[in-house]
C-alpha atoms as a PDB file:
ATOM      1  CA  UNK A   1      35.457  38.719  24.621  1.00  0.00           C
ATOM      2  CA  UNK A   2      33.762  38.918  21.006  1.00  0.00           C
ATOM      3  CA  UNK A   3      36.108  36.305  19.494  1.00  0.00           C
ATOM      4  CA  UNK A   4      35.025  34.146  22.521  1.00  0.00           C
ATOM      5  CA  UNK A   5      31.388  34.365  21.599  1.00  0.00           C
ATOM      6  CA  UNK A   6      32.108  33.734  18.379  1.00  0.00           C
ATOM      7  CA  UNK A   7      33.939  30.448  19.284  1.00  0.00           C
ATOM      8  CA  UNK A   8      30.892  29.355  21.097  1.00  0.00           C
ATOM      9  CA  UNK A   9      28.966  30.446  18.062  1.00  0.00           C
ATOM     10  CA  UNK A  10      30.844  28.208  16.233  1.00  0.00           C
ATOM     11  CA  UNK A  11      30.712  25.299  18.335  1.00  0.00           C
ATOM     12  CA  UNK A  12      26.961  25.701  18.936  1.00  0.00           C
ATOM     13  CA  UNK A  13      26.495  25.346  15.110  1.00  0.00           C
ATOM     14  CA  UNK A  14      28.761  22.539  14.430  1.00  0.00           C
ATOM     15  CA  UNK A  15      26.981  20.794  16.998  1.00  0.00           C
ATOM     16  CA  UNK A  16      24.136  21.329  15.338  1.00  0.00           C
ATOM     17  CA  UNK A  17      25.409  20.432  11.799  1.00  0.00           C
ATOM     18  CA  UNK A  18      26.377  17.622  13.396  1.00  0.00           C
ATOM     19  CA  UNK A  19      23.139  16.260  14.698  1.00  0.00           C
ATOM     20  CA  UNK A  20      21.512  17.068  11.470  1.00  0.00           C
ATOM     21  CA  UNK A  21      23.923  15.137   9.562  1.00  0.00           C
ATOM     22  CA  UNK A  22      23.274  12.083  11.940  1.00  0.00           C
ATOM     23  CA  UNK A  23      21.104   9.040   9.828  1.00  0.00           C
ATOM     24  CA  UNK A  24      19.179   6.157  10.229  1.00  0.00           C
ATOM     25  CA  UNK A  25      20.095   3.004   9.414  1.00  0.00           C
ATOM     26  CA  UNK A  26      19.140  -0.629   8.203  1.00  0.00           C
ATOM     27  CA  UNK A  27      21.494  -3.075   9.746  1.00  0.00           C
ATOM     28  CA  UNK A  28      21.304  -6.538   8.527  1.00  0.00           C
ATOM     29  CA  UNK A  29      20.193  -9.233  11.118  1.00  0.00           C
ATOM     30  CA  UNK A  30      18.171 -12.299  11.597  1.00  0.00           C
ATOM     31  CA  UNK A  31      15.011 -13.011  11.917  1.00  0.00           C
ATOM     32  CA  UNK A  32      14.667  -9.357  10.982  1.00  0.00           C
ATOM     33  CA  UNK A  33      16.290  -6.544   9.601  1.00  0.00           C
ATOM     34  CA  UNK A  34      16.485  -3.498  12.237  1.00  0.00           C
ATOM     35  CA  UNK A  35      16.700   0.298  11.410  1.00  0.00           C
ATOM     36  CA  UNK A  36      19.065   2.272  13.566  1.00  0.00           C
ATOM     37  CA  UNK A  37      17.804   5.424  14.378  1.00  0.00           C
ATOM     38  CA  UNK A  38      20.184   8.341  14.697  1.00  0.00           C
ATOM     39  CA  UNK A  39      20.316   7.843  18.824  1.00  0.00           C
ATOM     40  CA  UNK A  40      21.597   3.921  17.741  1.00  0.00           C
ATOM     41  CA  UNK A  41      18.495   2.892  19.202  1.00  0.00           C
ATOM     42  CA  UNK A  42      17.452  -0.439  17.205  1.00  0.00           C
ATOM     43  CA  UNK A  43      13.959  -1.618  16.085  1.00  0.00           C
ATOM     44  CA  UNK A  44      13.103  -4.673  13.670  1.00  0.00           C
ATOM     45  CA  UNK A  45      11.127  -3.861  11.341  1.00  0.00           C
ATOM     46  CA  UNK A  46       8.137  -5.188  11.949  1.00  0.00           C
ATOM     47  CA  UNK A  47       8.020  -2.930  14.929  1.00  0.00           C
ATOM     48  CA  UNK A  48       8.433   0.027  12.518  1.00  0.00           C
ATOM     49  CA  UNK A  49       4.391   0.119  12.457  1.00  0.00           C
ATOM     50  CA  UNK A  50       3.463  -0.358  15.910  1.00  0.00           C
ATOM     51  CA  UNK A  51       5.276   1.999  17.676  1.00  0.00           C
ATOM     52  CA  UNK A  52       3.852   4.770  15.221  1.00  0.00           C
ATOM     53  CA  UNK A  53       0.239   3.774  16.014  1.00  0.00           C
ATOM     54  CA  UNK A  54      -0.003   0.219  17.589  1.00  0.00           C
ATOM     55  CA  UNK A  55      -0.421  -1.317  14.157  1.00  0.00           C
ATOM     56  CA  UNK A  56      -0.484  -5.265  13.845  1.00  0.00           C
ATOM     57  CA  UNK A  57      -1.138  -7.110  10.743  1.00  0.00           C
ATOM     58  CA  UNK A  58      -3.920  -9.644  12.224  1.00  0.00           C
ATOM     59  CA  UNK A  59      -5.495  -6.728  13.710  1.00  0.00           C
ATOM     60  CA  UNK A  60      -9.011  -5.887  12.780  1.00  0.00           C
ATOM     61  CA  UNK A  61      -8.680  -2.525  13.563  1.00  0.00           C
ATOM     62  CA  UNK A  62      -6.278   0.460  13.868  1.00  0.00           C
ATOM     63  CA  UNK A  63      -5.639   3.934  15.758  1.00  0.00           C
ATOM     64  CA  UNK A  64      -5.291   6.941  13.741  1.00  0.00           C
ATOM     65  CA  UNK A  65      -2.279   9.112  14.310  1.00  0.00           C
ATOM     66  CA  UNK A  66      -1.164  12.502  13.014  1.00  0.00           C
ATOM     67  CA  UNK A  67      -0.431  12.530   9.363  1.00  0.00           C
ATOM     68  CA  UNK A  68      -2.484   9.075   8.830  1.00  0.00           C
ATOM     69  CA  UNK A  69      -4.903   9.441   5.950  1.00  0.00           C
ATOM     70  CA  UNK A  70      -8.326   8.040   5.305  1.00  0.00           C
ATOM     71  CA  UNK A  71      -9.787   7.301   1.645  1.00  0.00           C
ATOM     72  CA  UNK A  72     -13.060   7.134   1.905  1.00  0.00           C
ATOM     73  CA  UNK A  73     -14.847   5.692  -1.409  1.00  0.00           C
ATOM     74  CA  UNK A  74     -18.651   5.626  -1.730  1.00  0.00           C
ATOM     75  CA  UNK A  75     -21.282   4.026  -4.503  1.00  0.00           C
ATOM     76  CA  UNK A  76     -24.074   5.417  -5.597  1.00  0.00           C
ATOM     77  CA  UNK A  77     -26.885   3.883  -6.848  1.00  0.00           C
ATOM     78  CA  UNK A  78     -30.319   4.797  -9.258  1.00  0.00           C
ATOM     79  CA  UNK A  79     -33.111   5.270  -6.577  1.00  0.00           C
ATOM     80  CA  UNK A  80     -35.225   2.033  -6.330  1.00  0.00           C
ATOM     81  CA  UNK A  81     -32.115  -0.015  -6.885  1.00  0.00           C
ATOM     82  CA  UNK A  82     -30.389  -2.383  -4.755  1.00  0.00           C
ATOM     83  CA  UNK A  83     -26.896  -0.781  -3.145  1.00  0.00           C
ATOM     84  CA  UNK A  84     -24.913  -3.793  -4.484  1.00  0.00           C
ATOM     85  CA  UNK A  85     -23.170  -4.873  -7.775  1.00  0.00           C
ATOM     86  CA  UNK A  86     -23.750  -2.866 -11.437  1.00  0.00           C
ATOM     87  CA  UNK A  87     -27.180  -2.766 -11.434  1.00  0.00           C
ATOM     88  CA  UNK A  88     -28.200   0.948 -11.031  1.00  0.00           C
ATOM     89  CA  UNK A  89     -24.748   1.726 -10.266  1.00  0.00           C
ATOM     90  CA  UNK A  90     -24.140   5.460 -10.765  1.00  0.00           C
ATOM     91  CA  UNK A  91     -20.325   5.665  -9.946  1.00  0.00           C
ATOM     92  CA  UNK A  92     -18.564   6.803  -6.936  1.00  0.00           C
ATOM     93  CA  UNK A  93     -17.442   9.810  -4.506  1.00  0.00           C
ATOM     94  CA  UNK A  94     -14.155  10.305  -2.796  1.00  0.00           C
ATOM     95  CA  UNK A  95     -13.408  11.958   0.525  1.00  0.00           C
ATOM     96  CA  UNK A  96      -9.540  12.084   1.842  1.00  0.00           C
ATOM     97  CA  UNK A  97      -8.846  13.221   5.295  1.00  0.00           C
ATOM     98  CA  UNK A  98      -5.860  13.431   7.274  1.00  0.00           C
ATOM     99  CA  UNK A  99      -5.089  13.405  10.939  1.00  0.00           C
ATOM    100  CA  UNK A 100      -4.134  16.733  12.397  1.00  0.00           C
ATOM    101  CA  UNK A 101      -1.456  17.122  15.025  1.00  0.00           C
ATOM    102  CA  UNK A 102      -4.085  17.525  18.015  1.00  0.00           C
ATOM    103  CA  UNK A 103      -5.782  14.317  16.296  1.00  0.00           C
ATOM    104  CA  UNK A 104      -8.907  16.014  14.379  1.00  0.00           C
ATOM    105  CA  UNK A 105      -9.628  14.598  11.028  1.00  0.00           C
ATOM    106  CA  UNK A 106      -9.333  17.333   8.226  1.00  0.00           C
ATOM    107  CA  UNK A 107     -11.109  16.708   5.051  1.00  0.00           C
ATOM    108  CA  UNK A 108      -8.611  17.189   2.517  1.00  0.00           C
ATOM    109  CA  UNK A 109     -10.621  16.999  -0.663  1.00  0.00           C
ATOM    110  CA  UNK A 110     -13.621  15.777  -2.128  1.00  0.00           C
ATOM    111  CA  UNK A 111     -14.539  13.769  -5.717  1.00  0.00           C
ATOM    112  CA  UNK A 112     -17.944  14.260  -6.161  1.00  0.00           C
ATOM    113  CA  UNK A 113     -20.225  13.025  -8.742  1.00  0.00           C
ATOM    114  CA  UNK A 114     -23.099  14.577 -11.257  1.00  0.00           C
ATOM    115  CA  UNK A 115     -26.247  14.430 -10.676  1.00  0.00           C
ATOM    116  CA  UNK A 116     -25.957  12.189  -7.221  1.00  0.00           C
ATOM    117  CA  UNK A 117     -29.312  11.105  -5.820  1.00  0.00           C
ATOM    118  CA  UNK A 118     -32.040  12.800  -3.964  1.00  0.00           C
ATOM    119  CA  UNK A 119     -31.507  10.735  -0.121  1.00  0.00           C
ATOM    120  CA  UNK A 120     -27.516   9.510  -0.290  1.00  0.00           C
ATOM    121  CA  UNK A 121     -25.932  12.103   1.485  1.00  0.00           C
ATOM    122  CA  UNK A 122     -22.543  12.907   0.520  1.00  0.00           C
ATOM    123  CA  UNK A 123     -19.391  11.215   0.957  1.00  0.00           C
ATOM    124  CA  UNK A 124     -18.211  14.136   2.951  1.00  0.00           C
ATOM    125  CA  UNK A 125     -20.940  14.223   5.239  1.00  0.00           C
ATOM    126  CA  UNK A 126     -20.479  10.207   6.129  1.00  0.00           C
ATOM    127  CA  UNK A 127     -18.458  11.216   9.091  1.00  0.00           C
ATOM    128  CA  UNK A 128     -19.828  14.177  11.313  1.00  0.00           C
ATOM    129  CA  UNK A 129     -18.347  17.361  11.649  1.00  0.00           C
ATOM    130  CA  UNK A 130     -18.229  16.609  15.291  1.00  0.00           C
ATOM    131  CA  UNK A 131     -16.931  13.230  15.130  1.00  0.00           C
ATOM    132  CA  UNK A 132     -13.756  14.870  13.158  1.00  0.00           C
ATOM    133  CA  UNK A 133     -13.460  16.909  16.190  1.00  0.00           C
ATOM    134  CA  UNK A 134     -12.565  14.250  18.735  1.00  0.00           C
ATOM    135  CA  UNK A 135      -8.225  13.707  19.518  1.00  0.00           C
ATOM    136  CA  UNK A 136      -8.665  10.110  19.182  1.00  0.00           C
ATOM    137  CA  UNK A 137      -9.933   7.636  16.372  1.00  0.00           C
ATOM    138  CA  UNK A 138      -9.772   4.380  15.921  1.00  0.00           C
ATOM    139  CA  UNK A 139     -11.013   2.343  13.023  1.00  0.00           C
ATOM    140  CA  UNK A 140     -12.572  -1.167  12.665  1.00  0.00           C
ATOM    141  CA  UNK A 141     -12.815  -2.602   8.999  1.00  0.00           C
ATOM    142  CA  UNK A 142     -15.496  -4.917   9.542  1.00  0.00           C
ATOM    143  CA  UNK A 143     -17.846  -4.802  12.247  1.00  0.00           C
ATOM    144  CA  UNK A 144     -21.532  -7.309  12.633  1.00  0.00           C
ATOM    145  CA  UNK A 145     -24.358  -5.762  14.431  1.00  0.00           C
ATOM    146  CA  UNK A 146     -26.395  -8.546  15.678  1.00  0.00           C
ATOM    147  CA  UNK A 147     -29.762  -6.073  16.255  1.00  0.00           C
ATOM    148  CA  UNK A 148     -30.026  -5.429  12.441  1.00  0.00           C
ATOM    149  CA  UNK A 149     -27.716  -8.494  11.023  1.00  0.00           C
ATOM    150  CA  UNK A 150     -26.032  -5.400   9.147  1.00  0.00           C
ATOM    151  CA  UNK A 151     -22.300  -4.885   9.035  1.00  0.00           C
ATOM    152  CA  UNK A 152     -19.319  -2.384   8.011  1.00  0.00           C
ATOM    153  CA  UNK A 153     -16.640  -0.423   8.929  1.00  0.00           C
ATOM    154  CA  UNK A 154     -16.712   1.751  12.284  1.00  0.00           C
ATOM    155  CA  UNK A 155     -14.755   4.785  13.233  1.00  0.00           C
ATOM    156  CA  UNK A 156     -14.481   5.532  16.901  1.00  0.00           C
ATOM    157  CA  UNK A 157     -14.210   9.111  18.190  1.00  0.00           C
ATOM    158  CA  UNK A 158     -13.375  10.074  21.854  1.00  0.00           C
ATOM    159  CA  UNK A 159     -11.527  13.328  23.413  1.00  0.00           C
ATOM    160  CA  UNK A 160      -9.481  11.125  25.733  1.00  0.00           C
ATOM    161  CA  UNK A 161      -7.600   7.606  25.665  1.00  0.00           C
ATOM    162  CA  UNK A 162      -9.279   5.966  28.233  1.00  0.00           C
ATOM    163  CA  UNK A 163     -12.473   6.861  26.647  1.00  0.00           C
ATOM    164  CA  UNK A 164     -11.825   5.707  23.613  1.00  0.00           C
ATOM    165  CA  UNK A 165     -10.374   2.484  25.461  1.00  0.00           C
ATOM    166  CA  UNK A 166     -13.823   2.126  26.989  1.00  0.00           C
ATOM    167  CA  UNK A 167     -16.093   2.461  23.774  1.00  0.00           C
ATOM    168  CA  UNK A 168     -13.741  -0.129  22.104  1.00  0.00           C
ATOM    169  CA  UNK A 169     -14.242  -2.631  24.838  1.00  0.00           C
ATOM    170  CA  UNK A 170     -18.165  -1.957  24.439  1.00  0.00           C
ATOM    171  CA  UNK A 171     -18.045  -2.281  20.873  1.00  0.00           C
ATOM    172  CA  UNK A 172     -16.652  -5.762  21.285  1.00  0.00           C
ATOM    173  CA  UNK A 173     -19.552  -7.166  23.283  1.00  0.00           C
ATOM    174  CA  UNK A 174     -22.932  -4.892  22.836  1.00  0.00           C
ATOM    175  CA  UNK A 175     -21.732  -2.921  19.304  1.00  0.00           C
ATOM    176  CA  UNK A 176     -25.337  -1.890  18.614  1.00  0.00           C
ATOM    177  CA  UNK A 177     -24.995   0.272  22.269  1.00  0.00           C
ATOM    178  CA  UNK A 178     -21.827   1.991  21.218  1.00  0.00           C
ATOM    179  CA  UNK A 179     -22.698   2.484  17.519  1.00  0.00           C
ATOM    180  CA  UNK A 180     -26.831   2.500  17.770  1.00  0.00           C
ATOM    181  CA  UNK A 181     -29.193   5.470  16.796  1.00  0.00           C
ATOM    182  CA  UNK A 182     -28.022   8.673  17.688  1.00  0.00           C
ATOM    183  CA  UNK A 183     -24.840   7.625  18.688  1.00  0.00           C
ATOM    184  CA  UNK A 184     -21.904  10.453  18.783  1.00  0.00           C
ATOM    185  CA  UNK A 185     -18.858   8.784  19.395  1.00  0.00           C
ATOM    186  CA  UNK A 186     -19.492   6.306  16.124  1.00  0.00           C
ATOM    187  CA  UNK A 187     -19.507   6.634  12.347  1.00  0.00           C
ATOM    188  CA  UNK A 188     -20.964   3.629  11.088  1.00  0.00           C
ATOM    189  CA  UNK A 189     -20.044   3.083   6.824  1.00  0.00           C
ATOM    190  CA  UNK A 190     -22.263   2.088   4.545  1.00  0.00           C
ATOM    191  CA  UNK A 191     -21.565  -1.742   3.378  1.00  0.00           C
ATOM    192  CA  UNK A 192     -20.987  -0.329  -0.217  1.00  0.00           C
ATOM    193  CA  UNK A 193     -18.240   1.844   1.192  1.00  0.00           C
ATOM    194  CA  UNK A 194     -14.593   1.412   0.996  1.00  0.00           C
ATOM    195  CA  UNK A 195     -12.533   2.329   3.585  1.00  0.00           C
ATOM    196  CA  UNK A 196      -9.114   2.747   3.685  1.00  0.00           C
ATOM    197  CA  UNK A 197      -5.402   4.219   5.564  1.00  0.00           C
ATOM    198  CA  UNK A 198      -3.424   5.630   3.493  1.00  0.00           C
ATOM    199  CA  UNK A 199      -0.263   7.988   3.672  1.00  0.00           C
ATOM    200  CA  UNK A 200       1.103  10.533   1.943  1.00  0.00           C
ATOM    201  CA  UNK A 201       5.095   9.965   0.618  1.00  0.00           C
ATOM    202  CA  UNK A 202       7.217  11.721  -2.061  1.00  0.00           C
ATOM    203  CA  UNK A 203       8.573   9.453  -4.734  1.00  0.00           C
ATOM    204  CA  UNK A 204      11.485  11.466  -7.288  1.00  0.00           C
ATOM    205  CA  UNK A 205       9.622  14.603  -5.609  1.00  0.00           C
ATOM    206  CA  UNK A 206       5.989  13.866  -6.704  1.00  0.00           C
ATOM    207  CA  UNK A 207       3.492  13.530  -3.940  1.00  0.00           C
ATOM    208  CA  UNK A 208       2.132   9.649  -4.190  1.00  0.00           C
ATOM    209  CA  UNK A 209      -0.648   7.896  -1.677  1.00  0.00           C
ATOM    210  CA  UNK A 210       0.255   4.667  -0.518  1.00  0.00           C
ATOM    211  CA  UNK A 211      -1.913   2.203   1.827  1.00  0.00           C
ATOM    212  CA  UNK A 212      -0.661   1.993   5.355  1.00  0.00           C
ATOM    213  CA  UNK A 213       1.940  -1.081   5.826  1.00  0.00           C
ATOM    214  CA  UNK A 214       3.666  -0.472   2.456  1.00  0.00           C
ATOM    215  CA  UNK A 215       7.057  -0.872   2.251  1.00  0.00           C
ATOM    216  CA  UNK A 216      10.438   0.911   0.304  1.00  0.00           C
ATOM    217  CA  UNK A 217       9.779  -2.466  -2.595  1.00  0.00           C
ATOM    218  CA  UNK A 218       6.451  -0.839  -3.277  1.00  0.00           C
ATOM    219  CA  UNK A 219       7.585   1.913  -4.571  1.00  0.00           C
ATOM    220  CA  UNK A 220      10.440   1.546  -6.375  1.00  0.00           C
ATOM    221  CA  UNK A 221      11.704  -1.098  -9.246  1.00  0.00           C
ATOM    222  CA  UNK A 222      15.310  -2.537  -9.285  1.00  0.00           C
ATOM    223  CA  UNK A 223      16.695   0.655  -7.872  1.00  0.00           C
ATOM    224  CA  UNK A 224      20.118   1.127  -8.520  1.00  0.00           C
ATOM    225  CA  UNK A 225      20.520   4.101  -6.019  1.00  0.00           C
ATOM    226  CA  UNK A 226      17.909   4.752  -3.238  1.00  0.00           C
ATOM    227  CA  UNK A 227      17.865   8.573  -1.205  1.00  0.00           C
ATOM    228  CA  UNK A 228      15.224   8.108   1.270  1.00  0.00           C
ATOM    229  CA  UNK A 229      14.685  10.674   3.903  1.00  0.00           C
ATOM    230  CA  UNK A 230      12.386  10.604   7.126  1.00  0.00           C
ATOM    231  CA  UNK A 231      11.605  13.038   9.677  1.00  0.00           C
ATOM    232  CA  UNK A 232      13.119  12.743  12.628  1.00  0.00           C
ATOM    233  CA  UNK A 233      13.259  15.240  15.674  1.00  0.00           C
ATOM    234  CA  UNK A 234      11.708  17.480  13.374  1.00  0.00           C
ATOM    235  CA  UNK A 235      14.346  17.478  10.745  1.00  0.00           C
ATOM    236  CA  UNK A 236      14.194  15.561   7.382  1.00  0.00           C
ATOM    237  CA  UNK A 237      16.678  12.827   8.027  1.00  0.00           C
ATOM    238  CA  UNK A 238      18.770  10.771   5.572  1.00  0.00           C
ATOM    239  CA  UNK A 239      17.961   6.522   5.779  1.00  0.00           C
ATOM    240  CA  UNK A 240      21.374   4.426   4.501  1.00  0.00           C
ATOM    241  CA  UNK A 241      20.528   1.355   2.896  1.00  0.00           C
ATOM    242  CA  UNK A 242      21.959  -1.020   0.184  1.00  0.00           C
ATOM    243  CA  UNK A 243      19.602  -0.654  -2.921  1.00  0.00           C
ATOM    244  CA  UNK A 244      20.711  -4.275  -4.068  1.00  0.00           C
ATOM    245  CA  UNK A 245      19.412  -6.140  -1.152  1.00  0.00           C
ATOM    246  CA  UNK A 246      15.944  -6.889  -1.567  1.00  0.00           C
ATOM    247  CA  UNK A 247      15.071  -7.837   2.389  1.00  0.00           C
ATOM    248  CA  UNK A 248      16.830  -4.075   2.761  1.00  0.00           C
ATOM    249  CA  UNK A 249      14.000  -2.866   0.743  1.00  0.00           C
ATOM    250  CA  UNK A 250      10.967  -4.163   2.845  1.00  0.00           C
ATOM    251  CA  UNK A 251      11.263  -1.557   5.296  1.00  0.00           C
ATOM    252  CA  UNK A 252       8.123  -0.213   6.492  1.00  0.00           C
ATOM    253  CA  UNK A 253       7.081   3.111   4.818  1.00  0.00           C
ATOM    254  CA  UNK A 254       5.884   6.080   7.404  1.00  0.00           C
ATOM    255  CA  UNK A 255       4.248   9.241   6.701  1.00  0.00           C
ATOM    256  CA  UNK A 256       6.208  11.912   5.008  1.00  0.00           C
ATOM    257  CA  UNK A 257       9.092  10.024   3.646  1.00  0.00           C
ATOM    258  CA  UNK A 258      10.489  11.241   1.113  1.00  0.00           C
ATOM    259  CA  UNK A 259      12.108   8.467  -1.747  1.00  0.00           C
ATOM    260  CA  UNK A 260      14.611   9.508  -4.526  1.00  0.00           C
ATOM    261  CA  UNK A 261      15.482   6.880  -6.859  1.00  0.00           C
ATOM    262  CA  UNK A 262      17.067   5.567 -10.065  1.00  0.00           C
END
């Protein structure tokens, strides 16, 4: 009886070996290249993006899912200055948050600088401590407000899809309703504030930021090996490629990928 539960021990493991041993890979093919994932389901890899959050290049804006970063870079300026170009300029602060699991926004650090200005709040306190709160964000880069001809980048916050579906479609047609005084569902940037999505990769084990849609080519140079790893069902999991083919090495970076190379 023991050596039979220690055959099913063994098989149990092996199994399991065996499924961690499983890879993705990037299959050559026209118009696009696909990566295999380790069930052999194929994607192209344009679609790489878009089933992680609905990404499209065109798109003017973006949903935020977990592990998405955003870099959040604000100017300051000396008081009775305008808030554009070098004249008063004072320098900038830095806010990074990443999207939780549940979807909340955690603010992952903060570059501050000295001596910032009596009335500019912050960078940190741009977005609302309840706003980071909400399960679902999604981010505009450029939005016009017709009631004060001003315009900038939006962040949506809502607890549930549908809601957040519904203060999109507003935003479109009446975005001073949505996004007007006192508004909780709406951060509203500052036009001298850069916004952008970022991720976190590894690269030769260092931990490096990149922009959302970057791709393997960004970060490494004429590689003649390439380790890259992604996770996968919870499990780090290995991505076979040929180094030497460049249209290989335009596959779509996600968060948490981890690239050795040489």
């Amino acid at each position: 009886m023991i050596a039979f539960f220690v055959l099913v021990l063994c098989l149990l493991l092996s199994a399991s070996c065996a499924t961690h041993l499983q890879a993705f890979r990037v299959v050559p093919a026209s118009p696009q290249y696909l990566l295999r994932s380790p069930n052999s389901h194929e994607i192209p890899f344009p679609e790489t993006l878009r089933r992680y959050n609905g990404f499209a290049p065109l798109r003017g804006w973006m949903d935020l899912r977990p592990r998405m970063e955003l870099r959040i870079e604000n100017a300051y300026y000396r008081p009775g200055t305008p808030h554009q170009g070098l004249h008063g300029f004072l320098g900038t602060e830095i806010a990074r948050y990443r999207v939780r699991t549940n979807g909340t926004l955690h603010l992952l650090s903060v570059r501050p600088i000295k001596d910032r200005p009596q009335g500019q709040p912050p960078v940190q306190q741009l977005i609302a401590p309840s706003q980071r709160r909400y399960r679902y964000h999604r981010f505009y880069y450029e939005i016009f407000f017709g009631g004060s001809h001003a315009r900038g980048s939006v962040l949506l916050g809502a607890n549930t899809q549908p809601e957040i579906k519904r203060l999109a479609g507003e935003l479109r047609t009446k975005p001073d309703s949505v996004c007007g005084k006192g508004a909780v569902h709406c951060t509203v940037f500052p036009e001298e504030c850069t916004v952008s999505i970022e991720m976190q990769i590894f690269v030769n084990g260092v931990s490096r930021n990149v922009i959302w849609d970057s791709d393997l080519a960004s970060v490494v140079d004429h590689p003649e090996h390439v380790e890259a790893l992604r996770l996968y069902d919870g499990h780090l999991t290995p991505i076979k490629l040929n180094p030497h083919d460049p249209r290989a090495l335009q596959l779509p970076l996600l968060p948490g990928d981890r690239i050795n190379w040489k």
